[in-house]
C-alpha atoms as a PDB file:
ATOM      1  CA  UNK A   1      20.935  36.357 -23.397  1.00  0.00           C
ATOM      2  CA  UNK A   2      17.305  35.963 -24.680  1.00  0.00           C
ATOM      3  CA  UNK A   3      15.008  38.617 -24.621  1.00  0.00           C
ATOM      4  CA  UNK A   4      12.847  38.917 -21.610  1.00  0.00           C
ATOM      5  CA  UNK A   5      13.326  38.055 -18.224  1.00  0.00           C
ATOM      6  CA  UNK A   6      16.814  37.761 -16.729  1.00  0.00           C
ATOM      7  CA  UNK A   7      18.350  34.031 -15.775  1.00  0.00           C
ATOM      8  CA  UNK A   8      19.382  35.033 -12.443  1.00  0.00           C
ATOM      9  CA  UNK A   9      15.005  35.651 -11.391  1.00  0.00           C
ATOM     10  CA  UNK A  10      14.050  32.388 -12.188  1.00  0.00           C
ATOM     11  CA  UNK A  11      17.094  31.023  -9.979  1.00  0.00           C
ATOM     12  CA  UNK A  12      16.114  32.932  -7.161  1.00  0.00           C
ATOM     13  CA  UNK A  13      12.631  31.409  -7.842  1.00  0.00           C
ATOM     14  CA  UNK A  14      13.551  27.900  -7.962  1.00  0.00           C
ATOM     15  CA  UNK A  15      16.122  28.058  -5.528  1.00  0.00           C
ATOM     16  CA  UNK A  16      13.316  29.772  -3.108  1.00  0.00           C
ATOM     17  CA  UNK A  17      11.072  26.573  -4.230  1.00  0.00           C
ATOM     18  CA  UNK A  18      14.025  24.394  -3.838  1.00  0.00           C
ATOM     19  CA  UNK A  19      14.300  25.688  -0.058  1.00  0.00           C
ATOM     20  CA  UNK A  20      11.245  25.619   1.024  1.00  0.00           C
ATOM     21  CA  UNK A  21      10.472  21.945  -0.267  1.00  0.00           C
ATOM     22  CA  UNK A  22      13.715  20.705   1.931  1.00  0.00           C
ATOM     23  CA  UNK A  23      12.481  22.801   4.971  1.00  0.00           C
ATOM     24  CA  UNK A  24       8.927  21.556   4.489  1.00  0.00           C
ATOM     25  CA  UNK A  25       9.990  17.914   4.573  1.00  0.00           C
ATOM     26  CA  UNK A  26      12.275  18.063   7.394  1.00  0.00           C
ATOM     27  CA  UNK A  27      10.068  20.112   9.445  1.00  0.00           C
ATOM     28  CA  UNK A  28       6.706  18.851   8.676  1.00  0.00           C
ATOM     29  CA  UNK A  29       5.952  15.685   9.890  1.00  0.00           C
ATOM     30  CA  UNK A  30       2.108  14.977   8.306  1.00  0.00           C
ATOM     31  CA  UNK A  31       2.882  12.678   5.623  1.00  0.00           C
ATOM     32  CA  UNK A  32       0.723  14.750   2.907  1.00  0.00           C
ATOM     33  CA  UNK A  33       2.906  17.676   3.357  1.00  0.00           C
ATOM     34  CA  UNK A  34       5.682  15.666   3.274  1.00  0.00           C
ATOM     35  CA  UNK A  35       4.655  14.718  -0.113  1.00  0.00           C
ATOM     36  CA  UNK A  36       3.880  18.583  -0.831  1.00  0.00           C
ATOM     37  CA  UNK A  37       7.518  19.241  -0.074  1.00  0.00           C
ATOM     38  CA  UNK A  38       8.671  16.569  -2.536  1.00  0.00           C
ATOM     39  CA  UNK A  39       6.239  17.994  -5.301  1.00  0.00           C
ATOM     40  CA  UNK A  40       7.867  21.337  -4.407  1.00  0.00           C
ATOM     41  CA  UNK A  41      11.426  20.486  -4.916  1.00  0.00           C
ATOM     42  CA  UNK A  42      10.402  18.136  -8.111  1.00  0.00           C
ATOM     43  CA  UNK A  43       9.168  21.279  -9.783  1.00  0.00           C
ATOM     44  CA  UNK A  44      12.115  23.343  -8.818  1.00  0.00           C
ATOM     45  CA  UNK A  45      14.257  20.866 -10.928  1.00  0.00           C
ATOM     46  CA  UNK A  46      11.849  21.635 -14.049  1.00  0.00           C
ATOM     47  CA  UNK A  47      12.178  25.234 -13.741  1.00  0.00           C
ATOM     48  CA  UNK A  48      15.968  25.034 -13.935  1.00  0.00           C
ATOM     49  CA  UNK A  49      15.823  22.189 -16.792  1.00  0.00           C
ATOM     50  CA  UNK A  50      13.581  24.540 -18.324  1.00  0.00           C
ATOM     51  CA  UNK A  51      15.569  27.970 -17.671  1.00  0.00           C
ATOM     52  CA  UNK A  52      19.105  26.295 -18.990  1.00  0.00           C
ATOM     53  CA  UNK A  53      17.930  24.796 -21.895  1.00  0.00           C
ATOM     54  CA  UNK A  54      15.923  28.268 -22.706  1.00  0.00           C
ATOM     55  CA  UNK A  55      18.776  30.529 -21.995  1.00  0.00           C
ATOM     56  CA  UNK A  56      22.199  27.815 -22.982  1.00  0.00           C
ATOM     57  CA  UNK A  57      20.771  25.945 -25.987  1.00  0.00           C
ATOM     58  CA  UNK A  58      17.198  27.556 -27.178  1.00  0.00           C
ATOM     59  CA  UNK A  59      17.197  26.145 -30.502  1.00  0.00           C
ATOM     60  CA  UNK A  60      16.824  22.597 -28.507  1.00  0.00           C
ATOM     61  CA  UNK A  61      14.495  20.759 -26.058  1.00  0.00           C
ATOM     62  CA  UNK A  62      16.388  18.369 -23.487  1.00  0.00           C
ATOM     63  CA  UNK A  63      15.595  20.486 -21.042  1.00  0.00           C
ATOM     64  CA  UNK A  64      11.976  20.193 -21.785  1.00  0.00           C
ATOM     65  CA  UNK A  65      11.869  16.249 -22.013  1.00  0.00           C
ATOM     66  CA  UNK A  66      13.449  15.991 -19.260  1.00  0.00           C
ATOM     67  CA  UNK A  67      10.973  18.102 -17.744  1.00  0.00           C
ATOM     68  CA  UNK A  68       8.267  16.367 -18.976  1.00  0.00           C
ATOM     69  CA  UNK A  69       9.673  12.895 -17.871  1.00  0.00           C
ATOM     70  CA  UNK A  70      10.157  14.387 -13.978  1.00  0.00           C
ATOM     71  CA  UNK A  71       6.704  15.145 -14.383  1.00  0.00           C
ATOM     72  CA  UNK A  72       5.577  11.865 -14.946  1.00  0.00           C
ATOM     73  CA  UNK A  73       7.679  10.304 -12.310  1.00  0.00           C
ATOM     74  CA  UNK A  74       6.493  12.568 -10.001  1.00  0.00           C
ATOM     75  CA  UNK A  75       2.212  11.291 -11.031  1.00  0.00           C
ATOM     76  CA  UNK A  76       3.372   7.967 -10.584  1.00  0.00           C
ATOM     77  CA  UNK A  77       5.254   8.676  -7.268  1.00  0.00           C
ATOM     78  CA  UNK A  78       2.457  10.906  -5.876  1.00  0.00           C
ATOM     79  CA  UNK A  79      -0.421   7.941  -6.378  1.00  0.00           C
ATOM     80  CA  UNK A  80       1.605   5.047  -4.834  1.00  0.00           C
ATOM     81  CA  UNK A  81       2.317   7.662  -1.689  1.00  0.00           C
ATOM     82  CA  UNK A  82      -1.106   8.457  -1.563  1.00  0.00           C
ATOM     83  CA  UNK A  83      -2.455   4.747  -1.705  1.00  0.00           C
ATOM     84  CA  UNK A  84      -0.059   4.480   1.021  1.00  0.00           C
ATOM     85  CA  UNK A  85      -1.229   7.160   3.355  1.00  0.00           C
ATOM     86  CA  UNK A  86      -4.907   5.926   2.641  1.00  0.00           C
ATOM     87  CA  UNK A  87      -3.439   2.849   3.950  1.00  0.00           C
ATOM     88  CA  UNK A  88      -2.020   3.963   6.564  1.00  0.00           C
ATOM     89  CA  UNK A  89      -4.738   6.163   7.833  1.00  0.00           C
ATOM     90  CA  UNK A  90      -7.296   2.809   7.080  1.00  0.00           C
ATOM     91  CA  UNK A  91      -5.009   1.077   9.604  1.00  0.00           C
ATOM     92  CA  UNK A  92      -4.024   3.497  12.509  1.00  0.00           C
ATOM     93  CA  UNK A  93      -6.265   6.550  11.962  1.00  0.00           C
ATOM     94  CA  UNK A  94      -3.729   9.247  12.165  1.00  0.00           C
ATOM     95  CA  UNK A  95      -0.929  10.078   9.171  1.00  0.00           C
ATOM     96  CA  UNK A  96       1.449  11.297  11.543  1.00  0.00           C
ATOM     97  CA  UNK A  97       5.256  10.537  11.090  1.00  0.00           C
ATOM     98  CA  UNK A  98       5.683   9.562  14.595  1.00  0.00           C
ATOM     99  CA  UNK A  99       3.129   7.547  15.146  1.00  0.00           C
ATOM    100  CA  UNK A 100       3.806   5.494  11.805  1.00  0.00           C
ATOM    101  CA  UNK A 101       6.569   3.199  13.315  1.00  0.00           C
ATOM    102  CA  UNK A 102       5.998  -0.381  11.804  1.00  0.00           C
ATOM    103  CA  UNK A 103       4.461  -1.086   8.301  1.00  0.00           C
ATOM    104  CA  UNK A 104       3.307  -4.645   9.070  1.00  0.00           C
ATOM    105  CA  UNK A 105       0.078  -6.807   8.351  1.00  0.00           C
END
C-alpha cells in the first residue's frame, strides 16, 4: 500500500459520486442537471483511474491519461449539450424533459 490515505476511502467517495450522478439523471428531469449528473459520474471514473493506477502501478501513468482524455471528452460533450439546451430553450422556452418531445425544424 502507499503511504497515506487508504484505497477503500476514495471508493466509498467515488462510488458515493458514482450514485448520486445515476440517481440525479434518472430522477431529475431539467436537462442542465441532467448534464450535472453525467459530469458527476464522468469524474467518478477519474477518481478510480486515478486511485488504481496510484495504489496498483505508481511508478506509471495510464491511469492519469486516461483521466485526462475523459476529461476532454467530457468539455467537448458538455458544449454540444449546452448549445443544445440553448436551442432548445430558443425554441420552446422551457428545458424540461417532458415537454421536449420532438427535435424538429
Amino acid at each position: 500500500m502507499v503511504q497515506g490515505i487508504p484505497i477503500y476511502h476514495f471508493l466509498v467517495v467515488s462510488t458515493l459520486m458514482f450514485f448520486i450522478g445515476v440517481c440525479g439523471f434518472i430522477i431529475r428531469r431539467n436537462l442542465i442537471t441532467m448534464l450535472m449528473a453525467v459530469e458527476l459520474i464522468l469524474n467518478s471514473v477519474n477518481i478510480n483511474f486515478v486511485v488504481f493506477n496510484r495504489y496498483l502501478y505508481p511508478d506509471q501513468l495510464q491511469g492519469h491519461f486516461f483521466s485526462l482524455f475523459i476529461v476532454g471528452i467530457a468539455a467537448a460533450e458538455a458544449a454540444v449539450a449546452i448549445a443544445l439546451v440553448i436551442n432548445i430553450y430558443r425554441r420552446i422556452n422551457n428545458i424540461e424533459v417532458e415537454n421536449v418531445n420532438e427535435m424538429k425544424f
